[in-house]
Every structure is written in C-alpha cells, then in structure tokens.
Protein backbone atom coordinates (compact mmCIF):
# COMPACT_ATOMS: atom_id res chain seq x y z
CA UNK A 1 -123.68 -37.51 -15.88
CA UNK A 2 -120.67 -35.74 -18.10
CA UNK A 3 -118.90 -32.15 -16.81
CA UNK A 4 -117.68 -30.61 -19.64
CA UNK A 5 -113.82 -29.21 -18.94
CA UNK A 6 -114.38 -24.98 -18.78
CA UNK A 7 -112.09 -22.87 -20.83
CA UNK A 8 -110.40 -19.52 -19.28
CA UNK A 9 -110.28 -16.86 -21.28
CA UNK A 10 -107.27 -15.92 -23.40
CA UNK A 11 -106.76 -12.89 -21.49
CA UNK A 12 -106.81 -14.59 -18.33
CA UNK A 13 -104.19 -16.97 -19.05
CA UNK A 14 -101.83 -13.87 -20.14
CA UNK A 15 -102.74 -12.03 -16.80
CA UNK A 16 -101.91 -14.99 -14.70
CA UNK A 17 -98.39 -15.15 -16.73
CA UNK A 18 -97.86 -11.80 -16.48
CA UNK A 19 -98.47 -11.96 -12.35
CA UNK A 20 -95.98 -14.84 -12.27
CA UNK A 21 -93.18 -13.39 -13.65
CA UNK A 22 -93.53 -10.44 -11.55
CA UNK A 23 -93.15 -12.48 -7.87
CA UNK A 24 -90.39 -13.87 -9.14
CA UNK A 25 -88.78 -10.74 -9.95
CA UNK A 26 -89.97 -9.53 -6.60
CA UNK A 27 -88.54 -12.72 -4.72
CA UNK A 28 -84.94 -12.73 -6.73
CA UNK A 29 -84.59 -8.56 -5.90
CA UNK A 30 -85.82 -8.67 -2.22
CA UNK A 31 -83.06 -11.96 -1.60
CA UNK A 32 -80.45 -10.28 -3.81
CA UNK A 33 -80.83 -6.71 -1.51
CA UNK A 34 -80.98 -8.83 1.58
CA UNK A 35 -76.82 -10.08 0.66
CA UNK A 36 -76.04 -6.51 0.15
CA UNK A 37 -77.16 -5.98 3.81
CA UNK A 38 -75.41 -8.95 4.89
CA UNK A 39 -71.35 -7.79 3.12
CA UNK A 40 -71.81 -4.26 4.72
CA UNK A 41 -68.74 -4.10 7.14
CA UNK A 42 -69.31 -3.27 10.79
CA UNK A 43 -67.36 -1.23 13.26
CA UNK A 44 -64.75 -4.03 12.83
CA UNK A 45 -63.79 -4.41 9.99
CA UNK A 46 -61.07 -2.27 7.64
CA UNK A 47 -62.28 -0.27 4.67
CA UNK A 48 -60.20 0.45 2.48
CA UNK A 49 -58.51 4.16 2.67
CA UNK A 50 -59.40 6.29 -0.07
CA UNK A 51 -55.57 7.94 -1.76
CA UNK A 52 -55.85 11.31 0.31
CA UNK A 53 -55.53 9.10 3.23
CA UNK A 54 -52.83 6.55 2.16
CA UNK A 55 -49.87 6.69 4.24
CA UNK A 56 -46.73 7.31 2.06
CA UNK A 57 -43.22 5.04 2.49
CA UNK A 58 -40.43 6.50 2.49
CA UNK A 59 -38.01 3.70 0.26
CA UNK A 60 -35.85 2.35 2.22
CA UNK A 61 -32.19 3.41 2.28
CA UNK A 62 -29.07 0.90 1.94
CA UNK A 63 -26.70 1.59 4.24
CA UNK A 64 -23.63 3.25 3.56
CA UNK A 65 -20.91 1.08 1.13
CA UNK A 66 -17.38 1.48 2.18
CA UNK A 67 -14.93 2.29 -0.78
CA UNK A 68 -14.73 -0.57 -3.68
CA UNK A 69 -11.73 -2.63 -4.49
CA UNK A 70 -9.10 -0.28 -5.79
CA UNK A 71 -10.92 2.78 -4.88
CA UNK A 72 -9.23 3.32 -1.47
CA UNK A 73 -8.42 7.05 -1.00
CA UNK A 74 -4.43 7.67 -2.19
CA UNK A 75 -3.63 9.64 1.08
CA UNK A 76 -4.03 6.76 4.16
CA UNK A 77 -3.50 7.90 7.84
CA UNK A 78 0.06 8.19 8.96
CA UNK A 79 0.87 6.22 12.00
CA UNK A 80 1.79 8.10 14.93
CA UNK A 81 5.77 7.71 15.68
CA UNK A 82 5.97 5.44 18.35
CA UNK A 83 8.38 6.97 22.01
CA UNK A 84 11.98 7.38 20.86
CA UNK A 85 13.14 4.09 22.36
CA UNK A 86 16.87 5.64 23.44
CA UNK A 87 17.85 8.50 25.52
CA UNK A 88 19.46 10.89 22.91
CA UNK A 89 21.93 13.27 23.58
CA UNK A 90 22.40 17.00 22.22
CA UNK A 91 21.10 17.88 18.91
CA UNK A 92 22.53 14.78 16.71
CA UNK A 93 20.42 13.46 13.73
CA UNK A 94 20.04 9.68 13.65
CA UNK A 95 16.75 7.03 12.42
CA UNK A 96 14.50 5.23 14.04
CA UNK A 97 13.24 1.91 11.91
CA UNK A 98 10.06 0.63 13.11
CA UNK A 99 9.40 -2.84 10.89
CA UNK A 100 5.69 -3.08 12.06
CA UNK A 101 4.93 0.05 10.90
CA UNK A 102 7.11 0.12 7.64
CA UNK A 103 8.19 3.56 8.97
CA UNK A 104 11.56 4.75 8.78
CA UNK A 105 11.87 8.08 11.19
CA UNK A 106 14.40 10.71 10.44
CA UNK A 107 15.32 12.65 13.65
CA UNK A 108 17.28 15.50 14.61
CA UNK A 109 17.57 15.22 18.51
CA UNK A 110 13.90 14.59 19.86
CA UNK A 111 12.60 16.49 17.06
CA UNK A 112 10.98 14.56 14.07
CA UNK A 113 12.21 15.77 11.04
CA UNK A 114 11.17 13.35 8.12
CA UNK A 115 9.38 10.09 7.72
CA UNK A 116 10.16 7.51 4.83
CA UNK A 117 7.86 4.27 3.92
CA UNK A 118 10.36 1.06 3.89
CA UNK A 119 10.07 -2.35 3.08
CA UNK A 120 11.69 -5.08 6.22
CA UNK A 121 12.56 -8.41 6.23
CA UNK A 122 10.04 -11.69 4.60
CA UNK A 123 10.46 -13.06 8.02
CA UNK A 124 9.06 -11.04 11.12
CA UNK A 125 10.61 -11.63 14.52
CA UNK A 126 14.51 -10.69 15.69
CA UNK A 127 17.31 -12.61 13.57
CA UNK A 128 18.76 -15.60 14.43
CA UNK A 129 20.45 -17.06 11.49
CA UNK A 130 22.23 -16.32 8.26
CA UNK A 131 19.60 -16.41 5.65
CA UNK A 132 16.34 -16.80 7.34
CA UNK A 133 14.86 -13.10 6.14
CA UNK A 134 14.52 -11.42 9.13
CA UNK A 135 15.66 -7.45 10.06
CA UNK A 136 17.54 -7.59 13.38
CA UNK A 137 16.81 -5.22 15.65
CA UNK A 138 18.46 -3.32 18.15
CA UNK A 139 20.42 0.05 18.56
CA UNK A 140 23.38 0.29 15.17
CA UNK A 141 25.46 2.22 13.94
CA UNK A 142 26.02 3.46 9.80
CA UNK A 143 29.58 1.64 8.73
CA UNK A 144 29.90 2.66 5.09
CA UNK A 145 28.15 4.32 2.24
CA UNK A 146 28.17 3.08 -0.97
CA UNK A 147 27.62 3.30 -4.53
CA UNK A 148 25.25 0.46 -5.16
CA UNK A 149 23.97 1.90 -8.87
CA UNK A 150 25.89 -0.70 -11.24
CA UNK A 151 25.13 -3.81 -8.67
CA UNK A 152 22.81 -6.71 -9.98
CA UNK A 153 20.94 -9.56 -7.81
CA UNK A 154 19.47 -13.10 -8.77
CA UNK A 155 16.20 -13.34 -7.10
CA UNK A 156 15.66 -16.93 -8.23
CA UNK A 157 12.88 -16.61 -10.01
CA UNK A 158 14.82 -17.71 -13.43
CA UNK A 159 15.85 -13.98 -14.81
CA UNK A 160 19.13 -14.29 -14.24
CA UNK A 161 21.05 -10.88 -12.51
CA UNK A 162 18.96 -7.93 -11.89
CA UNK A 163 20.15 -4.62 -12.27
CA UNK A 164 18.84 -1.82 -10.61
CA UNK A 165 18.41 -4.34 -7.77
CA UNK A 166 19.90 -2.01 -4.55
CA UNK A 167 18.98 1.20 -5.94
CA UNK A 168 21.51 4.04 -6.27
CA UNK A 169 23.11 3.61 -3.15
CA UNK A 170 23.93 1.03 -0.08
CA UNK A 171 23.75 2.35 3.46
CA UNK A 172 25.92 -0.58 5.31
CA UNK A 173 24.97 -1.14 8.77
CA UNK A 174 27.34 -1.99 11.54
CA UNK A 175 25.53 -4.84 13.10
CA UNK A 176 27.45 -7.49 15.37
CA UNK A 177 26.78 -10.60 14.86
CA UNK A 178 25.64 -9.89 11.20
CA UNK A 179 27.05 -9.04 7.64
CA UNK A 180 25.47 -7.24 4.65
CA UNK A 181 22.28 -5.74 6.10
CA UNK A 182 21.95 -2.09 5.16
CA UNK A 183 19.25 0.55 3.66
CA UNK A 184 19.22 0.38 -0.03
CA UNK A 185 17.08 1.33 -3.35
CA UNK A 186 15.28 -0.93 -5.50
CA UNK A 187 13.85 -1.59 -9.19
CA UNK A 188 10.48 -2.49 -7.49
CA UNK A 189 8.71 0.71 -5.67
CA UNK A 190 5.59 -1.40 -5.36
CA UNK A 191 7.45 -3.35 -2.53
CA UNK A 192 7.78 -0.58 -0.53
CA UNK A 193 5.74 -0.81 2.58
CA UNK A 194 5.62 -4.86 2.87
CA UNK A 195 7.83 -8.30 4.10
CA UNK A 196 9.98 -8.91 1.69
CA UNK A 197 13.30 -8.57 1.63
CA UNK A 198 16.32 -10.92 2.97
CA UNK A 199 16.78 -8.48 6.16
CA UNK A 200 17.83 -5.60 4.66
CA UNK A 201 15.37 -1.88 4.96
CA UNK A 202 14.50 -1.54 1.34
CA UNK A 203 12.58 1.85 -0.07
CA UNK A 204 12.05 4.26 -3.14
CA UNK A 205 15.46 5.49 -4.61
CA UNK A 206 14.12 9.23 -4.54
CA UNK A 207 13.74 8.64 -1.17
CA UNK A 208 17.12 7.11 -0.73
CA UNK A 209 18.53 10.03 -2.57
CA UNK A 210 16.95 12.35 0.05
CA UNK A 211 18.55 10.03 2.70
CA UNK A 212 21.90 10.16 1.05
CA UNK A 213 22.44 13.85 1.68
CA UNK A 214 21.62 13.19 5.81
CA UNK A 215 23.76 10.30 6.48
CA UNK A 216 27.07 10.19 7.97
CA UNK A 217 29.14 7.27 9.19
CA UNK A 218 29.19 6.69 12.70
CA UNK A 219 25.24 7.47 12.29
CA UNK A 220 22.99 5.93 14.89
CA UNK A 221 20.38 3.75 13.68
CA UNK A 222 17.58 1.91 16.20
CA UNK A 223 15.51 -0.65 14.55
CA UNK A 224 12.70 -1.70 16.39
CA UNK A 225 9.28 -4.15 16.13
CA UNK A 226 7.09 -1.06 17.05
C-alpha cells in the first residue's frame, strides 16, 4: 500500500512563518523588559543628583606665602634698647654699643636720644688677643677725635690701599689693654649691621657725621654683648 506525501497550502506555510517570527519577538521583548526590572536601584543604592542638587566646592585656598626673596619690607622692627647697664649720673650724654644687636644708643642721661645701625667685630665673644677680630667690651672712655678722610687700608683681598676705608672721621677709644679700636666711617654701607670688622664699631659716614657734632673727649662709651 503507497501514502502519497500531502501538500499544505501556500498560504499556510506563510501563516505559520508569520506566527514564528512573532514569539520570538514576543520572547526577546518580554526577557529584554525583565533586565530593565532587574538594574532599577533600590532604597540602597545612590542615584545620581540631578545639577539643582549638586553640592558646590568652594576651591581650595593656599595658605598665606610669606614675602619672596628680596621682597622683605624696607622698614624692619627696631629692637627694644636693652637696661642701661651703668648707673649714670646727672644729665651727661654718652653711648651705649650693643654688638648683638648692631645698635649703637645715643643717650643723654637715662633718656634715649638717637639710635645708629653699626657693624662689630668678625669674631663674637670679649677680646683676648691682638688681631683675633673681636670688639671688647666693657665701660670706655672717647681718647681722641680724628680726621680719618685721607686714610687708606689693605684688606688683603689683592687691591692694594683703600681709600675711603675709615670714613670721614676716627672716634679713638680709650681701652686698656688695647690699641686702635675706635668708631669710624667706611666705603662699604652695605656692611653696616653685620661681623665684620677687626674690632673696631664701623657705620654709615652720614651717620658718623651726625655723631661727630655729639662727641667730646672724656665721653663715656659702654659696649656690651646685649
């Protein structure tokens, strides 16, 4: 016995097609839905903030700079003048030297009267020998006043005599026990105010001209470390 094989109609075969493609369609949407579901954040989790609600920073400020190199304001604190270190008597003018300060302090009894920047000794420490660049200190006495305007030193640095070297004028300090220290000029004001002379007080020669007209021999002069 022979079956013959039955045909379908065309328009079934396009129908069954056509009902294929749309359970896939149905399938892929319904899984693709279901993941949507799945990524939507709970109570937990952080959304992010829409701009209205963003928290602004403030930038950050760096602190403060102090001045740069060479930019130091001109006018520096003065140092307080330290106790007169001697009882004085009467009304008498007379200086006070104080190396650690580089302060030279004009007085007129217990009464202030004038301050001058100086420049003291390489060497810090009271004197002990002839050359070793140290101010003494102690209570002195002016011995002589001199013209010191045509009077040249050799430094050692391989120029020969300086002129200029003392300034206008030499104040020559009694000083027992030592020669040739005094209060003098010089042809370097950017000295002033440092260790480096060969024991001698050493500042500007307008200021020494100022000086000049105060000084008197027999003047008493106190040098002290502070």
């Amino acid at each position: 016995m022979f079956y013959h094989k039955r045909e379908f109609p065309e328009w079934a075969k396009w129908a069954g097609l056509a009902l294929l493609l749309i359970a896939a369609f149905a399938a892929g949407y319904g899984g693709y839905s279901l993941y949507l579901d799945m990524r939507t954040p709970g109570p937990e989790e952080s959304a992010v903030q829409p701009p209205s609600e963003i928290v602004p920073v403030s930038p950050v400020r760096p602190e403060t700079e102090g001045p740069k190199a060479g930019e130091w304001p001109e006018k520096q604190e003065e140092p307080v003048p330290p106790p007169v270190p001697e009882r004085i008597r009467g009304n008498q003018p007379w200086l006070h030297v104080v190396k650690g300060s580089y302060r030279m302090y004009y007085y007129r009894g217990d009464r202030l009267e004038r301050t001058y920047r100086v420049a003291v000794g390489a060497n810090g420490g009271q004197k002990r020998r002839v050359g070793d660049s140290r101010t003494p200190t102690g209570s002195f006495t002016v011995q002589q006043v001199q013209n010191s305007s045509r009077w040249t030193y050799d430094f050692g640095d391989g120029r020969g005599q300086t002129p200029g070297a003392y300034g206008p004028w030499f104040i020559r300090l009694q000083t027992p026990g030592w020669s040739g220290i005094g209060i003098h000029g010089t042809h370097d004001p950017d000295s002033i105010g440092r260790m480096v002379t060969q024991g001698c007080i050493r500042m500007k020669n307008s200021d020494l001209q100022d000086l000049k007209k105060k000084v008197f021999v027999g003047m008493k002069v106190v040098i002290t470390e502070n």
